[in-house]
N, C-alpha and C. Protein backbone atom coordinates (compact mmCIF):
# COMPACT_ATOMS: atom_id res chain seq x y z
N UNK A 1 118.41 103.00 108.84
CA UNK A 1 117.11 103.67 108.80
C UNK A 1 117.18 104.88 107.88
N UNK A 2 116.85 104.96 106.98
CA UNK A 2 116.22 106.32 106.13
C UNK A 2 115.51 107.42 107.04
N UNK A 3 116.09 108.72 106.30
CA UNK A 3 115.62 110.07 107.04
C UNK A 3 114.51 110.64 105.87
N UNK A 4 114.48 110.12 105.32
CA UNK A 4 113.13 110.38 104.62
C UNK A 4 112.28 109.51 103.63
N UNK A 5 111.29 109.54 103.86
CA UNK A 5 109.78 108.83 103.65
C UNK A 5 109.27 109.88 103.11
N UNK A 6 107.98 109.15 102.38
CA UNK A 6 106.92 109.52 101.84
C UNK A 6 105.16 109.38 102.73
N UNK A 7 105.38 110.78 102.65
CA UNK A 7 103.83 110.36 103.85
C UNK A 7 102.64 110.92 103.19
N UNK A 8 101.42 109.71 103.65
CA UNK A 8 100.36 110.12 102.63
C UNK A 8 99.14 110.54 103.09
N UNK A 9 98.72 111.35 103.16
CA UNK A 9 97.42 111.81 103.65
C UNK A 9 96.24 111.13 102.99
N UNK A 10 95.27 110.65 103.85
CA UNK A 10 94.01 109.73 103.17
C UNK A 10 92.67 110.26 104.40
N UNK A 11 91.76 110.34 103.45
CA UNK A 11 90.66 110.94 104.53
C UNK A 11 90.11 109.53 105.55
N UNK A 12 89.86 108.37 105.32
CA UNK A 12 89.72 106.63 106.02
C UNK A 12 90.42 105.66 105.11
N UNK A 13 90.86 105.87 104.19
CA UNK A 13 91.29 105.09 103.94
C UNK A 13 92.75 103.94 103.74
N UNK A 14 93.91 104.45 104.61
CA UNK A 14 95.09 103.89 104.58
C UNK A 14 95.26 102.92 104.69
N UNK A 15 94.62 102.09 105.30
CA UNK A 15 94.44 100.63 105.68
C UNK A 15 94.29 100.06 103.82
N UNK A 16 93.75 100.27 103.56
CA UNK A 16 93.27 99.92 102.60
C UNK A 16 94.06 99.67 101.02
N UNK A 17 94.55 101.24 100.84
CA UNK A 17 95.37 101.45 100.05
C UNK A 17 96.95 101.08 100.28
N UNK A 18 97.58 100.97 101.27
CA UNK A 18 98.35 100.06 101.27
C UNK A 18 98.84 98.68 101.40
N UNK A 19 97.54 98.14 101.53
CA UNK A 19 97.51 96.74 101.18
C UNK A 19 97.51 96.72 99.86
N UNK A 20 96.34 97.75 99.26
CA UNK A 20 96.64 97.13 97.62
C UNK A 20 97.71 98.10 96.74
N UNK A 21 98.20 98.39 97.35
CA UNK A 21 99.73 98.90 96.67
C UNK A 21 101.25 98.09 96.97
N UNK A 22 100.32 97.27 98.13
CA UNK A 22 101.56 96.33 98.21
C UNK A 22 101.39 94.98 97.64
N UNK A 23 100.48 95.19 97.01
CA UNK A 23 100.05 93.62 95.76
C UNK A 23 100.96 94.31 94.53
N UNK A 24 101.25 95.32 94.01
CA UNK A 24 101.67 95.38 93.23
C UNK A 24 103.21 95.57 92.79
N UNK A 25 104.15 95.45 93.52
CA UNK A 25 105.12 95.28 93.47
C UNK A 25 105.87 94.41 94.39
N UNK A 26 106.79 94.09 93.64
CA UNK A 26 107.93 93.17 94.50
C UNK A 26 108.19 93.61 95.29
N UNK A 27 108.65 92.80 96.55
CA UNK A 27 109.89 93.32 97.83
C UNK A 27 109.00 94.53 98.51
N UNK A 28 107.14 94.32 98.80
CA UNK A 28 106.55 95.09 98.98
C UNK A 28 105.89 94.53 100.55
N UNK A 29 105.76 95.85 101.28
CA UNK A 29 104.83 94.40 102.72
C UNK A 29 104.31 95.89 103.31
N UNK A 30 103.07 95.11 104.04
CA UNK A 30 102.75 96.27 105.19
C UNK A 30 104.01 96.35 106.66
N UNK A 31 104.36 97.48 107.17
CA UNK A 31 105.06 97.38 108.18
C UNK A 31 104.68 96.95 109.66
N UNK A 32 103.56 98.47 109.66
CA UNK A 32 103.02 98.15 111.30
C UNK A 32 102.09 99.18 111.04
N UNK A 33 100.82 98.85 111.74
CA UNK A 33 99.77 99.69 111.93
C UNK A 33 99.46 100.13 113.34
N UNK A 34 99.35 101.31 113.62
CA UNK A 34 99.06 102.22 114.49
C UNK A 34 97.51 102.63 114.48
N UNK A 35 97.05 102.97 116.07
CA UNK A 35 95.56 103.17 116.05
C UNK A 35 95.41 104.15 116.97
N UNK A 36 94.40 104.78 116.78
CA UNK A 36 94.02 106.31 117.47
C UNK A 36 93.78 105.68 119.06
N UNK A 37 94.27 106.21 119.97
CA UNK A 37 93.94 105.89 121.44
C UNK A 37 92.55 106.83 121.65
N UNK A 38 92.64 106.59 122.59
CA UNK A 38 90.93 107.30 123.56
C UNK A 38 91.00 109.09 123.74
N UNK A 39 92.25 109.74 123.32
CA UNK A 39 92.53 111.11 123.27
C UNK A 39 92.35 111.38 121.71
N UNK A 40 92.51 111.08 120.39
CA UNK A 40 91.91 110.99 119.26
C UNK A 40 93.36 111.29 118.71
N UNK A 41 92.56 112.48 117.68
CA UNK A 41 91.32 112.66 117.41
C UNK A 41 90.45 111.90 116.08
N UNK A 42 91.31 110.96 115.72
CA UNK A 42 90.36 109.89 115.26
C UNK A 42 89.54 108.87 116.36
N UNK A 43 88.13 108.09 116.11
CA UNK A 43 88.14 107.29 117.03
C UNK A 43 88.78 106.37 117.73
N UNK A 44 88.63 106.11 118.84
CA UNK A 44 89.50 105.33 119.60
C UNK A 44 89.73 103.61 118.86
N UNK A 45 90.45 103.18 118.59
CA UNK A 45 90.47 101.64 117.90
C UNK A 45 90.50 101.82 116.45
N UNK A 46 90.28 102.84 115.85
CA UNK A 46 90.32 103.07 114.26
C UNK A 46 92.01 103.12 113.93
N UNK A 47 92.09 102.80 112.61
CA UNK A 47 93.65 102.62 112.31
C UNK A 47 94.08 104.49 112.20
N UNK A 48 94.99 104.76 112.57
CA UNK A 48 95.99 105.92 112.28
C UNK A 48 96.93 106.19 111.31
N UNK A 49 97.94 104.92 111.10
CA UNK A 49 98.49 105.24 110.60
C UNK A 49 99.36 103.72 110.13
N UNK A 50 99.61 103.69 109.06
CA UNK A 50 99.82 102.42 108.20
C UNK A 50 101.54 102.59 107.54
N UNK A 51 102.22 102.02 108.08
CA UNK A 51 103.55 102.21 107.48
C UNK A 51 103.89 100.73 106.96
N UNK A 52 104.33 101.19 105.41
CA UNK A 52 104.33 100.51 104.16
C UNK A 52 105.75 100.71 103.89
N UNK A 53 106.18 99.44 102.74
CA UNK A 53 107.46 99.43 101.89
C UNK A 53 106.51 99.55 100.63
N UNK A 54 107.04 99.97 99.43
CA UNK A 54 106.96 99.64 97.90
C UNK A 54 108.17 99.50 97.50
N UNK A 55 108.25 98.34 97.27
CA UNK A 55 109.55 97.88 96.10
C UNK A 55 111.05 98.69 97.31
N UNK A 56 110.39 98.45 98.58
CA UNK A 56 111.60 98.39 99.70
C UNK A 56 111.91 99.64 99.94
N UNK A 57 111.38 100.66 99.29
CA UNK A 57 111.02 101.98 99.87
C UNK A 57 109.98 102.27 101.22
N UNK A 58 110.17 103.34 102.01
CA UNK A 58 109.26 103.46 103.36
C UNK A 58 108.30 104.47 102.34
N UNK A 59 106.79 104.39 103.19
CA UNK A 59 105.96 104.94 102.67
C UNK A 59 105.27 104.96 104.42
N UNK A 60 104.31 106.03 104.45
CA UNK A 60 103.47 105.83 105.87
C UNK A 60 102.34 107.07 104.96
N UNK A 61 101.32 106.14 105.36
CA UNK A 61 99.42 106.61 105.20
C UNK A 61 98.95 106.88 106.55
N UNK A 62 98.62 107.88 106.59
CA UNK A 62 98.13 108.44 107.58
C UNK A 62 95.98 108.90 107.39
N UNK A 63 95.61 108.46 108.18
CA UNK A 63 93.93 107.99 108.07
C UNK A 63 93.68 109.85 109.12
N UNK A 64 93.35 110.64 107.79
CA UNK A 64 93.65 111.90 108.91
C UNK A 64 92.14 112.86 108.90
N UNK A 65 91.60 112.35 107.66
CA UNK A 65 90.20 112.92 107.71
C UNK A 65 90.19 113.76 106.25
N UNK A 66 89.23 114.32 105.83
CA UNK A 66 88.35 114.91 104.47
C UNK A 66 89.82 116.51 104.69
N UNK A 67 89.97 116.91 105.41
CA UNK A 67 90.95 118.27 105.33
C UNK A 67 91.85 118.51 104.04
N UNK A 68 92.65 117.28 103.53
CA UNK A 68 93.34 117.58 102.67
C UNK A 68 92.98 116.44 101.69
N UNK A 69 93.39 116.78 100.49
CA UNK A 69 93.50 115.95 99.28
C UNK A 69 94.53 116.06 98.34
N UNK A 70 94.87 114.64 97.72
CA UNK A 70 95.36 114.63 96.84
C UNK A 70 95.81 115.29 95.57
N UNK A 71 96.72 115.95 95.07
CA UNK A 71 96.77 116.83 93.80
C UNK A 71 97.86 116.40 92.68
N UNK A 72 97.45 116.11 91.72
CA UNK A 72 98.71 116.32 90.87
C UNK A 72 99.80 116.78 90.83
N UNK A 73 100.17 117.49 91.61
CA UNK A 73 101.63 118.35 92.41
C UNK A 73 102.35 117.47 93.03
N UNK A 74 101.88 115.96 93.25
CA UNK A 74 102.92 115.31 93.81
C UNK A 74 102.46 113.97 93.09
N UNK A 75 103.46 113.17 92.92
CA UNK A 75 103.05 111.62 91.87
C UNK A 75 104.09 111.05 92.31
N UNK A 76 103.74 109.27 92.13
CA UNK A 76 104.41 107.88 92.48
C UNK A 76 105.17 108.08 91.01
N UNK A 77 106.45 107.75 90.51
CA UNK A 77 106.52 107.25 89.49
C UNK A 77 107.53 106.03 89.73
N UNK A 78 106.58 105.37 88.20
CA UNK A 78 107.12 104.27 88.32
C UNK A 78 107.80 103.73 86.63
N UNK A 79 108.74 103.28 87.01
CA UNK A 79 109.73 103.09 85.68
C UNK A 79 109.94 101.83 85.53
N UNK A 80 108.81 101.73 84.22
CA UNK A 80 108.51 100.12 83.77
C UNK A 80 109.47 99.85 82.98
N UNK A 81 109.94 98.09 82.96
CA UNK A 81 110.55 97.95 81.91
C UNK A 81 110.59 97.28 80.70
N UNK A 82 108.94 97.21 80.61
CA UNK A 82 108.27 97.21 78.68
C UNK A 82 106.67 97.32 79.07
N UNK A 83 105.92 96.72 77.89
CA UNK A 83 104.87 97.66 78.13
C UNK A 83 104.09 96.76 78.67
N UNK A 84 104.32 95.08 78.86
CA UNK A 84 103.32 94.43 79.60
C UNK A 84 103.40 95.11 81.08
N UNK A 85 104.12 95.32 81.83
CA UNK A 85 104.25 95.74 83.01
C UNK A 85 103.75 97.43 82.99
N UNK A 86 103.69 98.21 82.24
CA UNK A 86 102.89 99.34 81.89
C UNK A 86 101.72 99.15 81.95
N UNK A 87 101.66 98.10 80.89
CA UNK A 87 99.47 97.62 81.04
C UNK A 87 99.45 97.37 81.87
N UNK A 88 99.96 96.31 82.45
CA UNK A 88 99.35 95.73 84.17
C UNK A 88 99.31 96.80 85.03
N UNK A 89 100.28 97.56 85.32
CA UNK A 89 99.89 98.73 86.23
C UNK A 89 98.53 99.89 85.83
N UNK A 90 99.07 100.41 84.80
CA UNK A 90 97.92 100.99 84.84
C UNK A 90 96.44 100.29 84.95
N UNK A 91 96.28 99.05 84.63
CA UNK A 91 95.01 98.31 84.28
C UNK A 91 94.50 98.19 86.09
N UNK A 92 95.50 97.89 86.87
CA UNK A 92 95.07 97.76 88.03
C UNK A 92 95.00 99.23 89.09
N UNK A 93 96.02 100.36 88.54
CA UNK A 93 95.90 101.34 89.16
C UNK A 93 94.81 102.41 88.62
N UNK A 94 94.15 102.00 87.58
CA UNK A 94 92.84 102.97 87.11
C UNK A 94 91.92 102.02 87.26
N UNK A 95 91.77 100.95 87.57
CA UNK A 95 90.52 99.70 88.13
C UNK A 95 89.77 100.62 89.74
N UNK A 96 88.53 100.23 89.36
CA UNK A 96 87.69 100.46 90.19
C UNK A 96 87.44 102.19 91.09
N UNK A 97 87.50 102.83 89.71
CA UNK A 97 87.29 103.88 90.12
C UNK A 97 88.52 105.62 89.95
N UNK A 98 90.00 104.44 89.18
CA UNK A 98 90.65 105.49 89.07
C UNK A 98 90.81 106.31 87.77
N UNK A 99 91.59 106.90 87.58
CA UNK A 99 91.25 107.62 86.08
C UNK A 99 92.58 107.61 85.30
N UNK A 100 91.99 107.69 84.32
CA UNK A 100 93.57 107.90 83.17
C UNK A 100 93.64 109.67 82.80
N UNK A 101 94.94 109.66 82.82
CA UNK A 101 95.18 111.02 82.46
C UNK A 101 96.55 111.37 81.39
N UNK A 102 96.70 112.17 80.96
CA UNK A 102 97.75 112.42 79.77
C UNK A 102 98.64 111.81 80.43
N UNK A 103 99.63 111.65 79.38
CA UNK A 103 100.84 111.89 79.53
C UNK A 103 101.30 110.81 80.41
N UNK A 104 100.73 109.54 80.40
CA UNK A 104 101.33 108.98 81.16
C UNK A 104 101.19 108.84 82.38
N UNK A 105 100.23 109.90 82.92
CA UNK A 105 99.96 110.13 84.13
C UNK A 105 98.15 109.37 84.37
N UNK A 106 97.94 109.06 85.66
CA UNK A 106 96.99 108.84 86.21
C UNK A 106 96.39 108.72 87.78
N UNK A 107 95.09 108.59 88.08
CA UNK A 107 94.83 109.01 89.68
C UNK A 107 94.38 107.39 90.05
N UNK A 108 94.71 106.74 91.10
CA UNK A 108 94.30 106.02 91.74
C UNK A 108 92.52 106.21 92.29
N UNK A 109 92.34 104.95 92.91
CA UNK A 109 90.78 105.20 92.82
C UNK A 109 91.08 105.97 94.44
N UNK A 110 91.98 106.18 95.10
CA UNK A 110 92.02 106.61 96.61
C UNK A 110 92.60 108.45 96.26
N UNK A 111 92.98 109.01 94.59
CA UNK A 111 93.19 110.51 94.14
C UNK A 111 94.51 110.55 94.50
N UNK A 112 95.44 109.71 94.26
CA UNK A 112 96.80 109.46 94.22
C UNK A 112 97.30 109.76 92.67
N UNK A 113 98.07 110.43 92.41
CA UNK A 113 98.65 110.40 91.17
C UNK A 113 99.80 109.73 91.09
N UNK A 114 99.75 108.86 89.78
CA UNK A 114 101.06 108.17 89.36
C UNK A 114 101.37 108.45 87.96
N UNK A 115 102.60 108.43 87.70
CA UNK A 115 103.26 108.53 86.19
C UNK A 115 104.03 106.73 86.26
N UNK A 116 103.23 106.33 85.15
CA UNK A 116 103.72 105.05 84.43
C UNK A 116 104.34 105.07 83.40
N UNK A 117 105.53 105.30 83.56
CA UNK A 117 106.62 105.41 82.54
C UNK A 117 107.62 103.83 82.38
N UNK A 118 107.63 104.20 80.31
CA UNK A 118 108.25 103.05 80.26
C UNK A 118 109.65 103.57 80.27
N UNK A 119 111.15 102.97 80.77
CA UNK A 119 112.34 103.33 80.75
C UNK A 119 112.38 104.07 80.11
N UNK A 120 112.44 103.43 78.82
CA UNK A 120 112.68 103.43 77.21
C UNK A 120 112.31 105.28 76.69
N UNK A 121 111.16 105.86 77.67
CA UNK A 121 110.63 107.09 76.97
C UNK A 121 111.66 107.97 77.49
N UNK A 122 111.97 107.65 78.86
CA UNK A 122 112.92 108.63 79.77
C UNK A 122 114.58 108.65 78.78
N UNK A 123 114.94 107.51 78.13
CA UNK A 123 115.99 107.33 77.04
C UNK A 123 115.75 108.02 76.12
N UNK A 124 114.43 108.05 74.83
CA UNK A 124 114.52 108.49 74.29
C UNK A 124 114.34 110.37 74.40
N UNK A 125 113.43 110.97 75.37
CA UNK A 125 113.02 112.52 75.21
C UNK A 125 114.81 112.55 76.07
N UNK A 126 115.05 111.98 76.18
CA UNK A 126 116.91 112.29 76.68
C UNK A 126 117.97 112.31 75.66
N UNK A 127 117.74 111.78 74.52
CA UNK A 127 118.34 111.47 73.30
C UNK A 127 119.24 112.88 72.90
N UNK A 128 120.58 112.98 72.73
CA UNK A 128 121.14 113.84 72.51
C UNK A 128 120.65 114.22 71.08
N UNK A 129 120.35 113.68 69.94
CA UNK A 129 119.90 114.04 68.86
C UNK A 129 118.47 114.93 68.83
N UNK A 130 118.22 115.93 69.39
CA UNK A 130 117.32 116.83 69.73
C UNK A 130 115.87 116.48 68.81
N UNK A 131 116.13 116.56 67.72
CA UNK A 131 115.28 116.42 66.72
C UNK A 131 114.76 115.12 67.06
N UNK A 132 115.10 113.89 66.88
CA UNK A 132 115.03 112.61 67.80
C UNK A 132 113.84 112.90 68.70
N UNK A 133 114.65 113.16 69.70
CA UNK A 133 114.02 113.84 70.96
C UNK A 133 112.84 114.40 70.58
N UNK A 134 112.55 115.34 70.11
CA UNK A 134 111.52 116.04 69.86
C UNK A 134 110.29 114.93 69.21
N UNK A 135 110.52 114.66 68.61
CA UNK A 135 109.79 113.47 67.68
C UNK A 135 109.08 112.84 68.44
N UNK A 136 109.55 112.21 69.75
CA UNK A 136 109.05 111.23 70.41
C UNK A 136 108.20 112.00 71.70
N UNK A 137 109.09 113.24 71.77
CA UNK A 137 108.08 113.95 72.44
C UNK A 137 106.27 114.45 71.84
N UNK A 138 106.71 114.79 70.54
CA UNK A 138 105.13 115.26 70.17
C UNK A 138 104.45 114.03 70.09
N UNK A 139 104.95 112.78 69.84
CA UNK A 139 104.04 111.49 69.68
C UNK A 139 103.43 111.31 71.42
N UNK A 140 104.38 111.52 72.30
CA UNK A 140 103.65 111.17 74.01
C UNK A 140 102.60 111.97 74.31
N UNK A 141 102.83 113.52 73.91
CA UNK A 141 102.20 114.28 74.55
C UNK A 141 100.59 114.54 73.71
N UNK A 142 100.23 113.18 73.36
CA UNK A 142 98.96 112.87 72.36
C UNK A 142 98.84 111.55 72.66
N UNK A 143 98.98 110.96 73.92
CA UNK A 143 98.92 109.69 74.63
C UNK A 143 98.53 109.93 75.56
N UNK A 144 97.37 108.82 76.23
CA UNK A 144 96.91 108.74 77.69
C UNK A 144 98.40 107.81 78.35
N UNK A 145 97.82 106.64 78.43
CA UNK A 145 98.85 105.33 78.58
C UNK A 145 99.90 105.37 77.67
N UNK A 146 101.02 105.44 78.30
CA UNK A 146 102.09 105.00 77.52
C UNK A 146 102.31 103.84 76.34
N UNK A 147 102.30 104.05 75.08
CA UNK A 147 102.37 102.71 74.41
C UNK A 147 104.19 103.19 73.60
N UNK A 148 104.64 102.04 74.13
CA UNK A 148 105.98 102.02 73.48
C UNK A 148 106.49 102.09 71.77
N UNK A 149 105.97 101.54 71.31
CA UNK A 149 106.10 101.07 69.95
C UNK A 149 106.12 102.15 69.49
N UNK A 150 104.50 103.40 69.21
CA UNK A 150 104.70 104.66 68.88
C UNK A 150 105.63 105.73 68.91
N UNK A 151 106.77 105.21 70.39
CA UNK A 151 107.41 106.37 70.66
C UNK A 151 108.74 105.73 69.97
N UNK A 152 108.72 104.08 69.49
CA UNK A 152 110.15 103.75 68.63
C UNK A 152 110.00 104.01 67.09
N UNK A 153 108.93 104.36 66.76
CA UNK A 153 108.26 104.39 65.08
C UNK A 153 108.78 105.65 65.24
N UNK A 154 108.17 106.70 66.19
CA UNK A 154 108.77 108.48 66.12
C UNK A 154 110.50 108.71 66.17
N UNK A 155 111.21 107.81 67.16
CA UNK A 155 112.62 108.16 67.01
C UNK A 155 113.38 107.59 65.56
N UNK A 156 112.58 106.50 65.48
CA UNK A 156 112.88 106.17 64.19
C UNK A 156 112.88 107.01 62.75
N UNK A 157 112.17 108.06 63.04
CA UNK A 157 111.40 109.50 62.12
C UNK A 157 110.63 108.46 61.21
């Protein structure tokens, strides 16, 4: 058993969002769902609390009400490994309501932030050849979605 998880605050919606976060990766399932009893303070029979794997990691959504929200201060990342699997994620994690944002980054339609990173970028802005490095950095940071190719044309100078 793991001593630490990822827990997600959602104002109704956990049920929801972890079903469709568990369409998107492998080795992904809902665990067990929990429901508010007759002492609350959600309604009695409404879901509580939704404990999830992604890609065999624990995750638990918690259905807790409008109090808190989502911020860019905390993000899923996920480390693709080329860019069809980049498009597909983002195409389905900014579908129906979510948004694209720099850098690689974006919000789910439920105000979840994720960074869709391809390997390959985390290799190159790591590149001991600084200058290298740098190169591929000013080409990302003038990108919504990650596109690979741009960032092998920049290390390439």
């Amino acid at each position: 058993m793991q001593k630490i998880s990822t827990f997600l605050w959602y104002d109704h919606q956990a049920e929801e969002a972890a079903a469709f976060y568990t369409t998107l990766f492998p080795d992904s399932r809902v665990v067990r769902t929990t429901r508010y009893g007759d002492a609350g303070p959600g309604q009695a029979g409404s879901v509580m609390t939704v404990e999830f794997e992604l890609a065999g990691r624990p995750y638990t959504a918690l259905n807790g009400g409008p109090e808190f929200r989502f911020t860019e201060a905390i993000s899923l990342q996920v480390e693709c490994d080329d860019q069809r699997e980049v498009d597909e994620l983002w195409a389905k994690l900014t579908a129906d309501g979510g948004q694209d944002g720099p850098c690689g980054w974006l919000k789910d339609r439920y105000g979840l932030s994720w960074q869709i990173t391809p390997r390959v970028l985390l290799d190159l802005i790591g590149d001991g050849d600084r200058a290298r490095a740098a190169r591929v950095m000013a080409v990302m940071l003038r990108m919504r979605k990650i596109e690979i190719q741009p960032l092998l044309d920049a290390a390439e100078g």
